[in-house]
N, C-alpha and C. Protein backbone atom coordinates (compact mmCIF):
# COMPACT_ATOMS: atom_id res chain seq x y z
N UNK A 1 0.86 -1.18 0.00
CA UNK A 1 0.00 0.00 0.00
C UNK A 1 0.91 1.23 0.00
N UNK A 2 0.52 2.06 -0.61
CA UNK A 2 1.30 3.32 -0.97
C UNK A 2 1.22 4.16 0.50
N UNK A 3 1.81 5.14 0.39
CA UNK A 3 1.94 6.28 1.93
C UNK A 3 0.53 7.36 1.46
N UNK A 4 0.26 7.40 0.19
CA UNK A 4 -1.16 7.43 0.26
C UNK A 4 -2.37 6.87 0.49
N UNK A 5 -2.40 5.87 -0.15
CA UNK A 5 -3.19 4.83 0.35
C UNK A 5 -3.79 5.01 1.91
N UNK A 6 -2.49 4.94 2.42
CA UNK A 6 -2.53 4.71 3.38
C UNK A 6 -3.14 5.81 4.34
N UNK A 7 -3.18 7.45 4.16
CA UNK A 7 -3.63 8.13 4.09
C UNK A 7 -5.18 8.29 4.38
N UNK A 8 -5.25 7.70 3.26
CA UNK A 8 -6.97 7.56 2.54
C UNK A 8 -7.08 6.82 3.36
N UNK A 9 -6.83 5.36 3.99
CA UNK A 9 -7.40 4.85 4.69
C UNK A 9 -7.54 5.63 5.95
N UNK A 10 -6.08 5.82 6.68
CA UNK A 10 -6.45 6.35 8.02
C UNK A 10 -7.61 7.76 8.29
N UNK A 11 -8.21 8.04 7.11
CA UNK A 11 -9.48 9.03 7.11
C UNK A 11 -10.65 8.30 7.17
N UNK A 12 -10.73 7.02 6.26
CA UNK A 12 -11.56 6.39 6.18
C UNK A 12 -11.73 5.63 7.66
N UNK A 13 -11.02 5.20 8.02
CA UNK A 13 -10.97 5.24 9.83
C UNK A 13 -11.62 5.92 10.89
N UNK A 14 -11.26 7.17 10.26
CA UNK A 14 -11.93 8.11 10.85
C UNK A 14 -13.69 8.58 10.54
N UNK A 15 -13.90 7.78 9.73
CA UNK A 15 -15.37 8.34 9.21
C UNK A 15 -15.79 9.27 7.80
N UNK A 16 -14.39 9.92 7.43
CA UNK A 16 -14.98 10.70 6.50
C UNK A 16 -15.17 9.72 5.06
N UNK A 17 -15.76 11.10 4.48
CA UNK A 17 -16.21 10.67 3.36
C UNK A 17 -15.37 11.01 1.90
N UNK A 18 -15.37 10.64 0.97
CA UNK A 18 -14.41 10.77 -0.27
C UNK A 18 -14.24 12.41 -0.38
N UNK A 19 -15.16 12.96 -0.36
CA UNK A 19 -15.40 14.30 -0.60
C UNK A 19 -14.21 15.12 0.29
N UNK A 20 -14.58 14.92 1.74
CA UNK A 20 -13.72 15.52 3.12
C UNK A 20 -12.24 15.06 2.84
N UNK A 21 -11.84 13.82 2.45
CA UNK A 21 -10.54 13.30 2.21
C UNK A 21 -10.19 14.25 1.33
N UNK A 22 -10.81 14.25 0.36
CA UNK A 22 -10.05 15.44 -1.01
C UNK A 22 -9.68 16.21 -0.58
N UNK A 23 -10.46 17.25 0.49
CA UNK A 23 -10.41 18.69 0.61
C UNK A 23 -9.08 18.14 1.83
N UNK A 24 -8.87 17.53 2.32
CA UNK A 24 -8.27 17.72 3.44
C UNK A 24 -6.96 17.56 2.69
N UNK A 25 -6.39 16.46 2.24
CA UNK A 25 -5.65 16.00 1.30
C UNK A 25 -4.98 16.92 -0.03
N UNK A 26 -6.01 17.87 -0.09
CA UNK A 26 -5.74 18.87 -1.53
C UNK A 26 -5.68 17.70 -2.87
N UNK A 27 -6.77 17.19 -3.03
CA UNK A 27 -6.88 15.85 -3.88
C UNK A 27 -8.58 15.90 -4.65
N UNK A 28 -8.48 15.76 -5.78
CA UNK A 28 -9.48 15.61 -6.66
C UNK A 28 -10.52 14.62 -5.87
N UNK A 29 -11.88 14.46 -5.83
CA UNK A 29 -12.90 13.67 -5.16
C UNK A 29 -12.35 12.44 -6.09
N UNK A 30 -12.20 12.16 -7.34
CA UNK A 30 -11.97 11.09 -8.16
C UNK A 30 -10.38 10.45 -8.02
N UNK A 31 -9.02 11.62 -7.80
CA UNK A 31 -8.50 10.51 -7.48
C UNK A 31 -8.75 9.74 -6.29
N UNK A 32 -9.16 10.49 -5.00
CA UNK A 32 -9.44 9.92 -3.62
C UNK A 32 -10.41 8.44 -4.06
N UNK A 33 -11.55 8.48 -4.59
CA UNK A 33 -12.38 7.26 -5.24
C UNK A 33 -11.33 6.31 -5.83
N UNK A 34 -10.31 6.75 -6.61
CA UNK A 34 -9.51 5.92 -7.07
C UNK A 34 -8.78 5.06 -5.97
N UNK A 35 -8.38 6.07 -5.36
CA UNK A 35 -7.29 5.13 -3.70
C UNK A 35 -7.98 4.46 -3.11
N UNK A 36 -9.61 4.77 -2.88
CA UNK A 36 -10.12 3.56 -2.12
C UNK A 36 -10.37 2.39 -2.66
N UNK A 37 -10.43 2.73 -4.17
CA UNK A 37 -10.63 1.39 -5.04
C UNK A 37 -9.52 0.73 -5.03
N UNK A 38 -8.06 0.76 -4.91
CA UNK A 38 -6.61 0.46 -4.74
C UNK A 38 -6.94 -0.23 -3.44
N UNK A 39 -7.18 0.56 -2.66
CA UNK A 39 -7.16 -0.26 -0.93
C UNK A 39 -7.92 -0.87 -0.92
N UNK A 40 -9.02 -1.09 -1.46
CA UNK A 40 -10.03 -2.51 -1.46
C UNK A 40 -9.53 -3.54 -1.65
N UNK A 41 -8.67 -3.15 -3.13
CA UNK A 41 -8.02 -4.65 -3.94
C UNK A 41 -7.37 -5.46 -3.01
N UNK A 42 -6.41 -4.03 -2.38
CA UNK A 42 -5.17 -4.69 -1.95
C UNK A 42 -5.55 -5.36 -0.57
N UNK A 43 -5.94 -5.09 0.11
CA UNK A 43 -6.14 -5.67 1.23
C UNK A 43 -7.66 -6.94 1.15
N UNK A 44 -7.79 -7.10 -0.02
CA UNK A 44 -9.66 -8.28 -0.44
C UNK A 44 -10.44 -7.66 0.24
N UNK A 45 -11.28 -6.58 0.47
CA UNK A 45 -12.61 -6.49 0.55
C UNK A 45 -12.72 -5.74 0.03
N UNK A 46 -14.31 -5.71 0.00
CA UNK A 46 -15.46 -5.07 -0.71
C UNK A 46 -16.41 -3.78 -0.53
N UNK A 47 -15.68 -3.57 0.16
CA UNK A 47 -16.67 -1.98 0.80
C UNK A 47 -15.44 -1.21 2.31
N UNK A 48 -15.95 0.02 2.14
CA UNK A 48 -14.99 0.75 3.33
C UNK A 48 -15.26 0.43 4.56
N UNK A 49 -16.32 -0.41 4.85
CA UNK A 49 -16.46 -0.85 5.93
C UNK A 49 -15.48 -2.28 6.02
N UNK A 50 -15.31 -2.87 5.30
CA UNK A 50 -14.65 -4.39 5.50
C UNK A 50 -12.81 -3.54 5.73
N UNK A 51 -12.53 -2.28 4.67
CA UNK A 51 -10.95 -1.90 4.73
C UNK A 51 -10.87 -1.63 6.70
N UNK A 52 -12.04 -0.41 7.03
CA UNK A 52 -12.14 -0.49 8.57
C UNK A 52 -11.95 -1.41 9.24
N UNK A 53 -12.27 -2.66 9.52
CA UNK A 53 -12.42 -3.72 9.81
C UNK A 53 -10.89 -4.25 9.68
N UNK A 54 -10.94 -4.02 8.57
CA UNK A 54 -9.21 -5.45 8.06
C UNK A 54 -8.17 -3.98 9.00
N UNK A 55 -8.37 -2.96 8.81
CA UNK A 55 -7.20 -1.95 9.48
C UNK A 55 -7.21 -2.54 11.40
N UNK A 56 -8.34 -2.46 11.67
CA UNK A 56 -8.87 -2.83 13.52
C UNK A 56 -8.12 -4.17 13.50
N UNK A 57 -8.15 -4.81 13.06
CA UNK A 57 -7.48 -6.12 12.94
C UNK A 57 -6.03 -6.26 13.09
N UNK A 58 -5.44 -5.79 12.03
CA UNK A 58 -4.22 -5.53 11.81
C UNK A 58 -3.40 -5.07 13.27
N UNK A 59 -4.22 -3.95 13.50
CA UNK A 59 -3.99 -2.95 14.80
C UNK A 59 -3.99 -3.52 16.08
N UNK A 60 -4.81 -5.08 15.85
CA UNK A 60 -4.53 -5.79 17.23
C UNK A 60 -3.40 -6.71 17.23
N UNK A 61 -3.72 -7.26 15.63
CA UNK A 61 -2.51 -8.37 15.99
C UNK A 61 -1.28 -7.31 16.16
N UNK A 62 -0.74 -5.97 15.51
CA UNK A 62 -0.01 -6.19 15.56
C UNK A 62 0.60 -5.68 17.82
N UNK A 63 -0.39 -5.15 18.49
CA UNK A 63 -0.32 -4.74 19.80
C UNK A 63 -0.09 -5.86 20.14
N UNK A 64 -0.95 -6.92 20.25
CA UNK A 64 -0.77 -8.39 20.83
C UNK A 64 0.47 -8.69 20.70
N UNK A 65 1.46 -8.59 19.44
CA UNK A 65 2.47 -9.06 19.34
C UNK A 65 3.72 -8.09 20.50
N UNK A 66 3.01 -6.95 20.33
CA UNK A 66 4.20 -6.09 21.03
C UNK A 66 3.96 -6.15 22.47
N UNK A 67 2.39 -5.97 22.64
CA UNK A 67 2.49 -6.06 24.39
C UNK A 67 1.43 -7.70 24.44
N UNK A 68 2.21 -8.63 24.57
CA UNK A 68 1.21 -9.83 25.05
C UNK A 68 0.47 -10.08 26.45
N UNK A 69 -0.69 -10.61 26.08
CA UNK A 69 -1.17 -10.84 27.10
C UNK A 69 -0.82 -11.65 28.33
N UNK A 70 -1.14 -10.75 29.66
CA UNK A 70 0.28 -11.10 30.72
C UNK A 70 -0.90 -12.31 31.51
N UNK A 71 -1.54 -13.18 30.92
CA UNK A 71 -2.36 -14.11 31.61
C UNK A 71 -1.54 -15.47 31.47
């Protein structure tokens, strides 16, 4: 995933919408549509809710790995 991409996602994280990413970003509404279509591929799902999801994920395994559970 690109350092944009990546971008786009961590907004999409946040809730906004293609539109708000542009303006925030200084980015055309269409390429922003384009990056989320990139981050779908790349990570297999199908909607910005599943990229949310696969990011929350990621974000645990990778804590779990750094701080394990002291049980």
């Amino acid at each position: 995933m690109s350092l944009r991409e990546g971008e786009v996602l961590g907004w999409i994280v946040e809730g906004k919408r293609d539109a708000e990413i542009a303006a925030i970003l200084g980015l055309s509404t269409r390429t922003v549509e384009k990056h989320v279509q990139h981050i779908l591929e790349k990570v297999g799902v199908e909607t910005r809710t599943g990229a949310v999801t696969w990011c929350h994920e990621r974000r645990r395994a990778i804590e779990s790995a750094i701080i394990p559970n002291s049980q």
